[in-house]
C-alpha atoms as a PDB file:
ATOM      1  CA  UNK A   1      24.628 -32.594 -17.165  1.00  0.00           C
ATOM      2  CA  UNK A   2      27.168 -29.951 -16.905  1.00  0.00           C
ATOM      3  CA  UNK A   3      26.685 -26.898 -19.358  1.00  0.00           C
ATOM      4  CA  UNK A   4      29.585 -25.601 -21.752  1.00  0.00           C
ATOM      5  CA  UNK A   5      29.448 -22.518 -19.963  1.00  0.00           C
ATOM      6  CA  UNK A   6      30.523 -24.412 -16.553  1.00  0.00           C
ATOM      7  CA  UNK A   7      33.029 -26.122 -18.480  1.00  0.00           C
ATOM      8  CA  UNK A   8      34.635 -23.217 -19.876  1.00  0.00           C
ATOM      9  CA  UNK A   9      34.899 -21.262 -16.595  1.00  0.00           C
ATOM     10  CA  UNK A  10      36.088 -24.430 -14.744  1.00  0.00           C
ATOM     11  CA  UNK A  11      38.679 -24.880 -17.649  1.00  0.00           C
ATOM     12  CA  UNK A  12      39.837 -20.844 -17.689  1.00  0.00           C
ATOM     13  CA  UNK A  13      40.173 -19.800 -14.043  1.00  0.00           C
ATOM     14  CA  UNK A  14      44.061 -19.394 -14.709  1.00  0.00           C
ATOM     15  CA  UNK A  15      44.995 -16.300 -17.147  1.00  0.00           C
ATOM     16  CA  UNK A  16      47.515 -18.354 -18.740  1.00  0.00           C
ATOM     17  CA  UNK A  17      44.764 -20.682 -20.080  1.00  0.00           C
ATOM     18  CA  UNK A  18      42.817 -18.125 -21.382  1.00  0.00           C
ATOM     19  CA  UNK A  19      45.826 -16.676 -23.295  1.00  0.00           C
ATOM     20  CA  UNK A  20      46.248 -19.956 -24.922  1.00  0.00           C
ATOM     21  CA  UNK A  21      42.702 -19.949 -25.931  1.00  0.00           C
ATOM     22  CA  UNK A  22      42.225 -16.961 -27.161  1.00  0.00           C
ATOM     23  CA  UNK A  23      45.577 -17.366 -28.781  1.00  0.00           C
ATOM     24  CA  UNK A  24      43.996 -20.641 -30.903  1.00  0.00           C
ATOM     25  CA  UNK A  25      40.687 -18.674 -31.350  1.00  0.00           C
ATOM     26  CA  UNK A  26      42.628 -16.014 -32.924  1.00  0.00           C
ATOM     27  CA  UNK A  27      44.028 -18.254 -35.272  1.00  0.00           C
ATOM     28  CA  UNK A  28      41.216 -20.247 -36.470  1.00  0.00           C
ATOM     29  CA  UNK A  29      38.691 -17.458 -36.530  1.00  0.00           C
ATOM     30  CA  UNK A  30      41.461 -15.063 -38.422  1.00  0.00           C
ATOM     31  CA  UNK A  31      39.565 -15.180 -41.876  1.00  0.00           C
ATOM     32  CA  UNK A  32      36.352 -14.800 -40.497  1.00  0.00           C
ATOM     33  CA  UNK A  33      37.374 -11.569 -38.732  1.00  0.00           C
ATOM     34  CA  UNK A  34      38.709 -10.146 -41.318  1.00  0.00           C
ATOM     35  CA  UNK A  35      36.191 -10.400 -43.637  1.00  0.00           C
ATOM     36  CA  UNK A  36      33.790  -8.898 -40.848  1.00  0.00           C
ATOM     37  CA  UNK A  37      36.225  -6.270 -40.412  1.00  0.00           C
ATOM     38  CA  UNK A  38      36.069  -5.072 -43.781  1.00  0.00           C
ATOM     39  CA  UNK A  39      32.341  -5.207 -44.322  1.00  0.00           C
ATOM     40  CA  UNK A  40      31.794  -3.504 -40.964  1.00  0.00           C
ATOM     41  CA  UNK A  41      34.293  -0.725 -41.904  1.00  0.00           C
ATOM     42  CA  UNK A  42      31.689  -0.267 -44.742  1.00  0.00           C
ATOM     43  CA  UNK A  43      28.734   0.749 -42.541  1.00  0.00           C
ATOM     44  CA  UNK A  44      31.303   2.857 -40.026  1.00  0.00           C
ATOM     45  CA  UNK A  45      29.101   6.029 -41.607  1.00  0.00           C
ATOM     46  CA  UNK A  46      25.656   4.852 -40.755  1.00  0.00           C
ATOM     47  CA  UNK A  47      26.224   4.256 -36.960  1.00  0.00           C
ATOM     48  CA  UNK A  48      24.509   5.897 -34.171  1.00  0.00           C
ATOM     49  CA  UNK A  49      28.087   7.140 -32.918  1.00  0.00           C
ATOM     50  CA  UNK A  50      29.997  10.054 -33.932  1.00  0.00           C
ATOM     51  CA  UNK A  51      33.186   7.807 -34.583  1.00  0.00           C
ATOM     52  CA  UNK A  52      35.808   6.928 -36.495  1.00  0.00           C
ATOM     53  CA  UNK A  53      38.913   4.048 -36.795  1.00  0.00           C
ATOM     54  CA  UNK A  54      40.825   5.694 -34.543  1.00  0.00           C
ATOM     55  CA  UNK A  55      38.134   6.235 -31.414  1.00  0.00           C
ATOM     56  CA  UNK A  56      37.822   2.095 -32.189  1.00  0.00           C
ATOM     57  CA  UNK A  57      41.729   1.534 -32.253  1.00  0.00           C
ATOM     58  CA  UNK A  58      42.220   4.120 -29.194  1.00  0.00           C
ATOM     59  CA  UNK A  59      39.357   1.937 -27.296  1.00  0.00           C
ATOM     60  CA  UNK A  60      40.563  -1.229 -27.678  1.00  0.00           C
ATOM     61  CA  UNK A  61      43.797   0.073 -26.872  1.00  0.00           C
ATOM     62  CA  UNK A  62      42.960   1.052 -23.347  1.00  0.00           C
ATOM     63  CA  UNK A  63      40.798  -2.102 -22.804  1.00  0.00           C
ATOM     64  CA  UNK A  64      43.413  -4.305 -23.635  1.00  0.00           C
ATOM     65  CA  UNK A  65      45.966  -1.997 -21.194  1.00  0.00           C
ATOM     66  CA  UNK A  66      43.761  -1.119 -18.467  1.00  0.00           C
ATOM     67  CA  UNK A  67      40.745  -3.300 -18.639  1.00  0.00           C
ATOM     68  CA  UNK A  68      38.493  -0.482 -19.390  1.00  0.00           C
ATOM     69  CA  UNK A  69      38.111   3.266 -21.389  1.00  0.00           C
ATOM     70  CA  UNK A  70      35.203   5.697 -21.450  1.00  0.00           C
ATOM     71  CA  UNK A  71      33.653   5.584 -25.124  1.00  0.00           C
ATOM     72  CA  UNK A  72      31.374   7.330 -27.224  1.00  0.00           C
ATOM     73  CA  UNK A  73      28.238   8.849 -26.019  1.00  0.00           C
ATOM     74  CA  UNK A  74      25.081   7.449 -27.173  1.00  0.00           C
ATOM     75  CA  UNK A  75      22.495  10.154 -29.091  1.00  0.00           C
ATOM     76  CA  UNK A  76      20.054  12.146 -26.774  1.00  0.00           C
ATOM     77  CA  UNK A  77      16.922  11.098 -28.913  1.00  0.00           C
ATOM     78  CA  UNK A  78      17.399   7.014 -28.703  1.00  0.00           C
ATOM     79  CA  UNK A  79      18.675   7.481 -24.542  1.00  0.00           C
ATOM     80  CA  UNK A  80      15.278   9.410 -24.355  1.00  0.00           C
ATOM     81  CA  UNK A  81      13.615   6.343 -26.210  1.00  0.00           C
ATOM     82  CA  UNK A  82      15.212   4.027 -23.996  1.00  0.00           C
ATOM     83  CA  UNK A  83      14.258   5.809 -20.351  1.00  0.00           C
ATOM     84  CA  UNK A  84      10.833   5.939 -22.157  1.00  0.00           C
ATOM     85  CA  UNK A  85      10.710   1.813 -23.021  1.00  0.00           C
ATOM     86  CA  UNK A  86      11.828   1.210 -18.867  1.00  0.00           C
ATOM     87  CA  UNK A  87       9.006   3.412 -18.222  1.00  0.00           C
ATOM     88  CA  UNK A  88       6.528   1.114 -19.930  1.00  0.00           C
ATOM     89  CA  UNK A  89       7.530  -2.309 -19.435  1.00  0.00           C
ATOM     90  CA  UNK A  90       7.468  -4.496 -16.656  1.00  0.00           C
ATOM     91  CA  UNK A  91      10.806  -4.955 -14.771  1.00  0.00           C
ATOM     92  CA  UNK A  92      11.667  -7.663 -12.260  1.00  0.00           C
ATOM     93  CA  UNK A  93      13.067  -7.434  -8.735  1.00  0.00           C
ATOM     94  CA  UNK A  94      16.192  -9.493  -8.014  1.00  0.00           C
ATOM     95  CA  UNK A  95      16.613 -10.614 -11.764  1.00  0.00           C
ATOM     96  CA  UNK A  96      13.701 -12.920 -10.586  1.00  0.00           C
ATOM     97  CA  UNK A  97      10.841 -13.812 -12.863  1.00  0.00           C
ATOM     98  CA  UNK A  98       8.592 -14.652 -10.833  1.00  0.00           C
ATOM     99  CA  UNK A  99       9.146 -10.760  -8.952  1.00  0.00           C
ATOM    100  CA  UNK A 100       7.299  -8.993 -12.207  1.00  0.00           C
ATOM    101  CA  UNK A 101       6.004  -5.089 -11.551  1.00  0.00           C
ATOM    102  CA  UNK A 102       6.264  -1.648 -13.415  1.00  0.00           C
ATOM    103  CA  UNK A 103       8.867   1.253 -12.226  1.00  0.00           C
ATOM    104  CA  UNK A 104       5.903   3.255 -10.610  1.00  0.00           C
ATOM    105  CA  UNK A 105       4.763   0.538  -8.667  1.00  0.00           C
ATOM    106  CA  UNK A 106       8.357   0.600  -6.783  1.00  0.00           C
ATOM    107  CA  UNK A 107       7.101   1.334  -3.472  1.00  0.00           C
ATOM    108  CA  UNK A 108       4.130  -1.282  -4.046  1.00  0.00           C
ATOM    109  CA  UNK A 109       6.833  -3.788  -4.685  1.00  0.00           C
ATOM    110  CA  UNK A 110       9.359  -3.528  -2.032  1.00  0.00           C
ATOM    111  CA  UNK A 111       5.983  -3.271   0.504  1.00  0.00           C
ATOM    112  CA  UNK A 112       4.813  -6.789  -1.013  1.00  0.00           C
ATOM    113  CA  UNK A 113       8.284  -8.293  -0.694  1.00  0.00           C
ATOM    114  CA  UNK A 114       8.998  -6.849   2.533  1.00  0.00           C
ATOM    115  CA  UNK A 115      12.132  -5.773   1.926  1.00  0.00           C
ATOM    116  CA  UNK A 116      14.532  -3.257   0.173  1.00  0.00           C
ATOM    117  CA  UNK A 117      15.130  -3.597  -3.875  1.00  0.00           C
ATOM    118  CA  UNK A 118      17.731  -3.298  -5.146  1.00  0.00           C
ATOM    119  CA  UNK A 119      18.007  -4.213  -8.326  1.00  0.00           C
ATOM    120  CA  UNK A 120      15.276  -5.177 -10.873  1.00  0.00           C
ATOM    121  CA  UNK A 121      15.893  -6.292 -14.598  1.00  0.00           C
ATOM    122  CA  UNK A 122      14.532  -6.511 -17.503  1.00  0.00           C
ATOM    123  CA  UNK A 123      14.409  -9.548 -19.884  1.00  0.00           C
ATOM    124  CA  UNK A 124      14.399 -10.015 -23.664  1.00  0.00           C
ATOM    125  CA  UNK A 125      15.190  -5.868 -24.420  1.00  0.00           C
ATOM    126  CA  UNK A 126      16.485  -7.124 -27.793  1.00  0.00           C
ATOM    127  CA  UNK A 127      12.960  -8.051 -29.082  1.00  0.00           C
ATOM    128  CA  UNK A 128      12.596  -4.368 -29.194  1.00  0.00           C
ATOM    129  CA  UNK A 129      13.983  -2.962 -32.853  1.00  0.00           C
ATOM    130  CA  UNK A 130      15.350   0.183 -31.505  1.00  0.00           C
ATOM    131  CA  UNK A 131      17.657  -1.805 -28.534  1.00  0.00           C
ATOM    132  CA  UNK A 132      18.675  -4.087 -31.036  1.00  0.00           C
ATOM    133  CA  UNK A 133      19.737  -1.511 -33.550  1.00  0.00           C
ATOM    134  CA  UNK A 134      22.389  -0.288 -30.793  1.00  0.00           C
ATOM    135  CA  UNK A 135      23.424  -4.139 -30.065  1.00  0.00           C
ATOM    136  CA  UNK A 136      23.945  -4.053 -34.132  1.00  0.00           C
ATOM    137  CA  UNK A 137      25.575  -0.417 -34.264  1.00  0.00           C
ATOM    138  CA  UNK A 138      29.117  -0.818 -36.235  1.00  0.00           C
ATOM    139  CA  UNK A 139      30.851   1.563 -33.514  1.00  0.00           C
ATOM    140  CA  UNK A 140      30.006  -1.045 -30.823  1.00  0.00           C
ATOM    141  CA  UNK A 141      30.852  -3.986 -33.571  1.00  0.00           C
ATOM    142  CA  UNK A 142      34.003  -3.006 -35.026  1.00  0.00           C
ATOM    143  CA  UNK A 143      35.035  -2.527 -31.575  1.00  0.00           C
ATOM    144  CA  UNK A 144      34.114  -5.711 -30.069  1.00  0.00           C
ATOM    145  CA  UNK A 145      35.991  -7.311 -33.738  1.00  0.00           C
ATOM    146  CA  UNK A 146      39.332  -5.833 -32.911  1.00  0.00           C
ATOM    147  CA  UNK A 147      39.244  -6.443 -29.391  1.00  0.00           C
ATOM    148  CA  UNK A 148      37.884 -10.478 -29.685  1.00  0.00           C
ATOM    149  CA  UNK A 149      39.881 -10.654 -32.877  1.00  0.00           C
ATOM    150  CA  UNK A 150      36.549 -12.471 -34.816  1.00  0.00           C
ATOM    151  CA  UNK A 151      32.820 -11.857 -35.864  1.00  0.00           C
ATOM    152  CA  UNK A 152      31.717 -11.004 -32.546  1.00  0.00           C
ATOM    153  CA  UNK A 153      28.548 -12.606 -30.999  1.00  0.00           C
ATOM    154  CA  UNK A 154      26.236 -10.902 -28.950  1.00  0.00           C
ATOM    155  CA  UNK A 155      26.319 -12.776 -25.644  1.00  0.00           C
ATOM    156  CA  UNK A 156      23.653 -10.787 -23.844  1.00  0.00           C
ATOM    157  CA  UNK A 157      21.632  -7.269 -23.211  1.00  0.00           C
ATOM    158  CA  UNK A 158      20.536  -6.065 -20.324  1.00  0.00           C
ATOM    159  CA  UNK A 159      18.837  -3.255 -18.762  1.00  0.00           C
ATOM    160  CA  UNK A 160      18.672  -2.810 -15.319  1.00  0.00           C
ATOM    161  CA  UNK A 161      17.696  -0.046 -12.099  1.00  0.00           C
ATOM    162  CA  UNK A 162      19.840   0.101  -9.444  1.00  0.00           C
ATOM    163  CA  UNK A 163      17.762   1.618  -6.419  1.00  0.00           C
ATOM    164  CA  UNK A 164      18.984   3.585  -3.149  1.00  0.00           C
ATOM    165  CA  UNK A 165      18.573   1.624  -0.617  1.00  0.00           C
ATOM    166  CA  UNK A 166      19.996  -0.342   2.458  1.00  0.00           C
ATOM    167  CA  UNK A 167      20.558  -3.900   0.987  1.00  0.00           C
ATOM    168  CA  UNK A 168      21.354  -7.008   2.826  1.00  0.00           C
ATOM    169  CA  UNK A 169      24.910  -8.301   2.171  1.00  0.00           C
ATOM    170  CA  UNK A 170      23.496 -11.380   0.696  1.00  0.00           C
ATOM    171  CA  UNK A 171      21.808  -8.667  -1.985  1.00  0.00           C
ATOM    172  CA  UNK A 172      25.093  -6.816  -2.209  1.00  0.00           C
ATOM    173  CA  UNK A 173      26.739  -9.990  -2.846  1.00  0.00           C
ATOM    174  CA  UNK A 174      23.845 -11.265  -5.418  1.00  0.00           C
ATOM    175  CA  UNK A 175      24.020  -7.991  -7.433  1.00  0.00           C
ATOM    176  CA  UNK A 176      27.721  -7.565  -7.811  1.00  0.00           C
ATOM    177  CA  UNK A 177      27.972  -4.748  -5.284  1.00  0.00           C
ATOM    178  CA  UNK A 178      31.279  -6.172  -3.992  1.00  0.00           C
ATOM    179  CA  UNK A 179      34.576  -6.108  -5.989  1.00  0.00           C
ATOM    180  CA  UNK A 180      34.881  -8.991  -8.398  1.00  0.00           C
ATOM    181  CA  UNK A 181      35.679 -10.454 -11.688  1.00  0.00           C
ATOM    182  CA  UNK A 182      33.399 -12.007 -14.729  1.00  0.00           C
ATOM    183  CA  UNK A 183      34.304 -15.097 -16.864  1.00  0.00           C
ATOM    184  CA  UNK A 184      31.994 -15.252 -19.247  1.00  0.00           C
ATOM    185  CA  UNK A 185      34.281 -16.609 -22.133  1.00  0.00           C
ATOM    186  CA  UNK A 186      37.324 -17.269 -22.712  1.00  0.00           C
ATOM    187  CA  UNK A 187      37.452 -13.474 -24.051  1.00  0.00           C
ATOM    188  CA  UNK A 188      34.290 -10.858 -23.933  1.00  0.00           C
ATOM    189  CA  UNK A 189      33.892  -7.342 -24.045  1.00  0.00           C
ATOM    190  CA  UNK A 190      31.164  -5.264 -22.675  1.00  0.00           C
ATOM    191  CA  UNK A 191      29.497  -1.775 -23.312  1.00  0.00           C
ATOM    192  CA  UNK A 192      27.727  -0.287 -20.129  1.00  0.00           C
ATOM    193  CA  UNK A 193      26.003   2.690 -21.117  1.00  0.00           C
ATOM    194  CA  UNK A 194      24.083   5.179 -18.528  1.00  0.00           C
ATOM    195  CA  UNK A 195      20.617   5.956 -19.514  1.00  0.00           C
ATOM    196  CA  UNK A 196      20.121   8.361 -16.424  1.00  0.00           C
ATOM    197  CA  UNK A 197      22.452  10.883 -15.624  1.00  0.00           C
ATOM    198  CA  UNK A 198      25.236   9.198 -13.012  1.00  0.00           C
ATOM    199  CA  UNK A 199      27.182  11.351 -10.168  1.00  0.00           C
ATOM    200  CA  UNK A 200      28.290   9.861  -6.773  1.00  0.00           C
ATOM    201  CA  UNK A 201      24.835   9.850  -5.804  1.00  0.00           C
ATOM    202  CA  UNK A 202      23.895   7.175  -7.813  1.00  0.00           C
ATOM    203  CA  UNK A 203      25.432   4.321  -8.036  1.00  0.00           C
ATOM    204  CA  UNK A 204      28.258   4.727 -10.599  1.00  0.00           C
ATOM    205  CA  UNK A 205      30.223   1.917 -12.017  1.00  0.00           C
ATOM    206  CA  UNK A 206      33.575   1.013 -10.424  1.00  0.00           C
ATOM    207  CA  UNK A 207      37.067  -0.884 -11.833  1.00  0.00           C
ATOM    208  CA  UNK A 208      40.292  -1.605 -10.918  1.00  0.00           C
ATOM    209  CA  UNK A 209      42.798  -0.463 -13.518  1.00  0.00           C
ATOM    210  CA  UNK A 210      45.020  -2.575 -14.773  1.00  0.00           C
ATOM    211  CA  UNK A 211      43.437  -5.673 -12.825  1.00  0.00           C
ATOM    212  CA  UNK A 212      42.745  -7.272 -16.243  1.00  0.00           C
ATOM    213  CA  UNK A 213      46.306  -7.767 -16.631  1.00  0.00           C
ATOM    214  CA  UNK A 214      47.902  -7.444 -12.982  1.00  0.00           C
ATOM    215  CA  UNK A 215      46.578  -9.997 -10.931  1.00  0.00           C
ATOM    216  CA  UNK A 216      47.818 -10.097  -7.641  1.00  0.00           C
ATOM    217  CA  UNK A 217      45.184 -12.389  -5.950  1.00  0.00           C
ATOM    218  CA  UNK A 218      44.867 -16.415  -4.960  1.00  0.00           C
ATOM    219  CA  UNK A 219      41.929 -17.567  -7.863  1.00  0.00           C
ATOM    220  CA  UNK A 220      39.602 -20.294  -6.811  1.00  0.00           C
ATOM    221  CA  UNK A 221      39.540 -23.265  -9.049  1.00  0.00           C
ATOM    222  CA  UNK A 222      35.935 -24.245  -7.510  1.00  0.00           C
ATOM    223  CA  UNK A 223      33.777 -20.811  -6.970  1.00  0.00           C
ATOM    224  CA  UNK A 224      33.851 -17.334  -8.032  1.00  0.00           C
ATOM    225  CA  UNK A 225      35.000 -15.074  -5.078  1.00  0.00           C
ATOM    226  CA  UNK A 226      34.693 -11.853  -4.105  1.00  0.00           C
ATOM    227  CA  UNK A 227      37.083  -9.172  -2.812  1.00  0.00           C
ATOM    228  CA  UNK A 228      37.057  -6.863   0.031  1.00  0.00           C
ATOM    229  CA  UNK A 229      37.527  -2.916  -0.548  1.00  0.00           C
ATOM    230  CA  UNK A 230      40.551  -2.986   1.928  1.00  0.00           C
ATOM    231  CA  UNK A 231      41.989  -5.658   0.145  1.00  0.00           C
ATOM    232  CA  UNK A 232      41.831  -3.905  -3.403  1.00  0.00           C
ATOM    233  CA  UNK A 233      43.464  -0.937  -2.084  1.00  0.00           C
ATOM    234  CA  UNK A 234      46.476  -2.759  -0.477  1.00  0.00           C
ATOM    235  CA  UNK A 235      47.095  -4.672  -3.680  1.00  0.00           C
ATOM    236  CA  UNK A 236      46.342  -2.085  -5.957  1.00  0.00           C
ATOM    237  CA  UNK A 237      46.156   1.610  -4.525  1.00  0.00           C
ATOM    238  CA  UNK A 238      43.482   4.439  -4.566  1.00  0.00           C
ATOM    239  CA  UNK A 239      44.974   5.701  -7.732  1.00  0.00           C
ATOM    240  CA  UNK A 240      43.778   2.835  -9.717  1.00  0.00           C
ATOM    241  CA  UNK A 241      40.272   2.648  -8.801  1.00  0.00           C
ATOM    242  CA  UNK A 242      38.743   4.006 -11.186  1.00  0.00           C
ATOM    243  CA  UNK A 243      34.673   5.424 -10.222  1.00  0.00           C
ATOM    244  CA  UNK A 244      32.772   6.211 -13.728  1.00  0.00           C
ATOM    245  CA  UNK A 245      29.895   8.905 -13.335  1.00  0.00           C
ATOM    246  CA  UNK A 246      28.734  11.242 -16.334  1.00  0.00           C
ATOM    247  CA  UNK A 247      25.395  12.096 -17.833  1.00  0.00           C
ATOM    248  CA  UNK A 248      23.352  10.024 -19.399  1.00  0.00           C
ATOM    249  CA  UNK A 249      24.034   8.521 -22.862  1.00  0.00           C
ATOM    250  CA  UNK A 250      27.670   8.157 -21.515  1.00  0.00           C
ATOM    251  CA  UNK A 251      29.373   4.579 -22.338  1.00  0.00           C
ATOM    252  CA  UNK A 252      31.845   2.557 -20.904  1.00  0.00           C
ATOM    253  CA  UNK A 253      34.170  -0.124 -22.733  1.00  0.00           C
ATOM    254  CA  UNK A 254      35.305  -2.882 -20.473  1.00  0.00           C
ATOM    255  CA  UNK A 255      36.062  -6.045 -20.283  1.00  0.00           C
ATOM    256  CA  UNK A 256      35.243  -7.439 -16.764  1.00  0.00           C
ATOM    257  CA  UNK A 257      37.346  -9.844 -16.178  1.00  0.00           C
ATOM    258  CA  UNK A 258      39.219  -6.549 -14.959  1.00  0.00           C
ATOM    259  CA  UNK A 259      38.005  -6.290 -11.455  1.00  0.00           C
ATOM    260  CA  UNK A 260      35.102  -4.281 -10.534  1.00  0.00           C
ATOM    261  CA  UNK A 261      31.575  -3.301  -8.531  1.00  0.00           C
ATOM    262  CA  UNK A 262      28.607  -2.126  -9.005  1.00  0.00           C
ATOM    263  CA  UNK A 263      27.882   0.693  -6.086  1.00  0.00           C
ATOM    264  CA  UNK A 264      24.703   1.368  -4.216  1.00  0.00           C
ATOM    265  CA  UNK A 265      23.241   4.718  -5.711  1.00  0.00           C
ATOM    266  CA  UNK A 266      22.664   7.252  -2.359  1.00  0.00           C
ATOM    267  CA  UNK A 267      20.010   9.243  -3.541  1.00  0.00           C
ATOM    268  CA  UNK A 268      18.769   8.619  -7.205  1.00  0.00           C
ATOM    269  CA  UNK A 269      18.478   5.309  -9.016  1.00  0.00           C
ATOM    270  CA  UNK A 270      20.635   4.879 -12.021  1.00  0.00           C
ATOM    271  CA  UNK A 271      19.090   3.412 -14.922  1.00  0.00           C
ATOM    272  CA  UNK A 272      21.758   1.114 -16.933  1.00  0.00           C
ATOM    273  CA  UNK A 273      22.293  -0.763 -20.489  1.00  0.00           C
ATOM    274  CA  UNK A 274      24.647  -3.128 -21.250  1.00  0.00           C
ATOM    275  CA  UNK A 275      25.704  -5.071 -24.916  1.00  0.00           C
ATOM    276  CA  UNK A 276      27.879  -8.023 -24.275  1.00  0.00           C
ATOM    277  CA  UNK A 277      29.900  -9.885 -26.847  1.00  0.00           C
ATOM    278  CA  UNK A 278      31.963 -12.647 -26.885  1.00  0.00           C
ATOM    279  CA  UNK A 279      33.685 -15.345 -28.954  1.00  0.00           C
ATOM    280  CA  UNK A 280      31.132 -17.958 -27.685  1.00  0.00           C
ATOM    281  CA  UNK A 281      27.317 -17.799 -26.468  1.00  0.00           C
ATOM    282  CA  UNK A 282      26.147 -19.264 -23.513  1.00  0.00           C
ATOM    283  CA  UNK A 283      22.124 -18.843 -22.333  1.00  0.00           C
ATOM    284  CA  UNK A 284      23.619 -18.130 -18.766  1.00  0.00           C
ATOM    285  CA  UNK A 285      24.538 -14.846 -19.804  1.00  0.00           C
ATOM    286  CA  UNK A 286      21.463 -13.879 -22.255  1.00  0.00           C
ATOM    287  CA  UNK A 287      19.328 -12.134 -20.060  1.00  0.00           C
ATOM    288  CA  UNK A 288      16.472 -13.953 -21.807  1.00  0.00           C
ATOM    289  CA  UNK A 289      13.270 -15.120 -20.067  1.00  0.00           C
ATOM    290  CA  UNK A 290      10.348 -16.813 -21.805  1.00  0.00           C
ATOM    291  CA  UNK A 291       7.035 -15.151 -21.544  1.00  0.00           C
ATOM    292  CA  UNK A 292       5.267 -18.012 -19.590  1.00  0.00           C
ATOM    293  CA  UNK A 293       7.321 -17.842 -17.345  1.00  0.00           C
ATOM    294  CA  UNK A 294       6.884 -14.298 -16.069  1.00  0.00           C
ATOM    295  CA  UNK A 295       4.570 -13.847 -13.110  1.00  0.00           C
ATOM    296  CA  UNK A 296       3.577 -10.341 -11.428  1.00  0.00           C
ATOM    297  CA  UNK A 297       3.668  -9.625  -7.697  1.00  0.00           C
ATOM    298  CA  UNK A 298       1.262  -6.445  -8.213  1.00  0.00           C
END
């Protein structure tokens, strides 16, 4: 049986479909989000963020112009609690369940799998109170409102390390590490925020601005595809790709249908989290595992 979620990005390959979408899901959903708005605007004072309306209305601004903005930084004292939770639960190479270790076994784990990692996820983050009280924050809420224009639902959290290393280009093309887009509804936003320190070194996060709204490539109706670098800079020139490195507790606001890549970090790893919300939920994009299924290669 085919999911809703292969539906939807069989049915919204074309931009102009999506804008007729998210046009109707404006409409319908127009009550609803603005009676989130206002209750939301209530708890603006207790968030985690140093904010205000107009860092929100600034943000979505940019995201809606350029596919993506730098946002807020996250507090010192919950990134600290964060690096400290990756350090104490078990992580999985390749997003794969069955590839279960801990961070210090790393060298263990790439010896027992014969091969280079790297990536390695963790699942079900929001079962931890702390993680969830960011996916819940009314910054990262009233900014997902305005920019879905409804009660925003939280598609997905993930943490992940990204590893230096000397991947295969099936792993590059696995983990993203080639320029592409996302469909994961017919509109979504996501918050990528750095809980290690990021520089050229590491891996930093790279878009195409403007690619959310200037699309100047052939779309496939039947597979997601990828894009080479040469070909982004012909269509859309060094000046618009955009690399994002800062310290840790830094955040990024973008909605990925803009086109982008993860890079391959040189010399540290870069440890990443990541709040998506969307109009609709799918399990695709939950990042959640069940416990029984979970096996250990150490």
């Amino acid at each position: 049986m085919i999911s809703k979620y292969k539906i939807m990005r069989g049915m919204l390959k074309r931009k102009f479909a999506r804008d007729i979408a998210f046009s109707f899901c404006k409409k319908i959903n127009s009550k609803q989000y603005r009676k989130f708005i206002s209750k939301k605007n209530n708890e603006i004072r207790t968030s985690l963020f140093a904010t205000n309306q107009n860092a929100i209305e600034n943000a979505v601004n940019e995201v809606n112009q350029h596919g993506a903005t730098l946002g807020l930084q996250l507090p010192k004292h919950i990134v600290d609690y964060v690096y400290s939770y990756a350090l104490k639960n078990p992580v999985f190479a390749d997003r794969e369940a069955d590839k279960g270790f801990y961070i210090h076994q790393l060298s263990k784990a790439k010896e027992v799998l014969k091969k280079d990692i790297l990536l390695a996820q963790y699942f079900n983050i929001l079962e931890d109170d702390t993680i969830r009280s960011i996916a819940e924050d009314p910054y990262l809420q009233l900014t997902a409102a305005e920019y879905l224009k409804t009660e925003p639902k939280l598609m997905g959290a993930n943490l992940w390390w990204t590893f230096p290393s000397t991947p295969s280009n099936e792993d590059r093309d696995r983990h993203a590490h080639v320029y592409h887009y996302d469909l994961d509804d017919i509109k979504f936003i996501k918050f990528f925020i750095y809980i290690t320190d990021v520089d050229i070194q590491s891996g930093p996060h790279i878009f195409v601005k403007g690619s959310n709204r200037n699309i100047r490539y052939k779309n496939s109706i039947v597979k997601s595809i990828r894009f080479s670098d040469k070909d982004i800079l012909d269509w859309y020139g060094s000046e618009n790709i955009i690399t994002v490195t800062g310290p840790a507790g830094s955040t990024l606001i973008e909605d990925t249908i803009t086109i982008h890549k993860g890079s391959t970090p040189i010399s540290k790893p870069r440890l990443l989290l990541q709040f998506e919300f969307g109009i609709n939920q799918y399990p695709e994009v939950s990042c959640e595992c069940a416990k029984e299924l979970q096996k250990f290669i150490i």
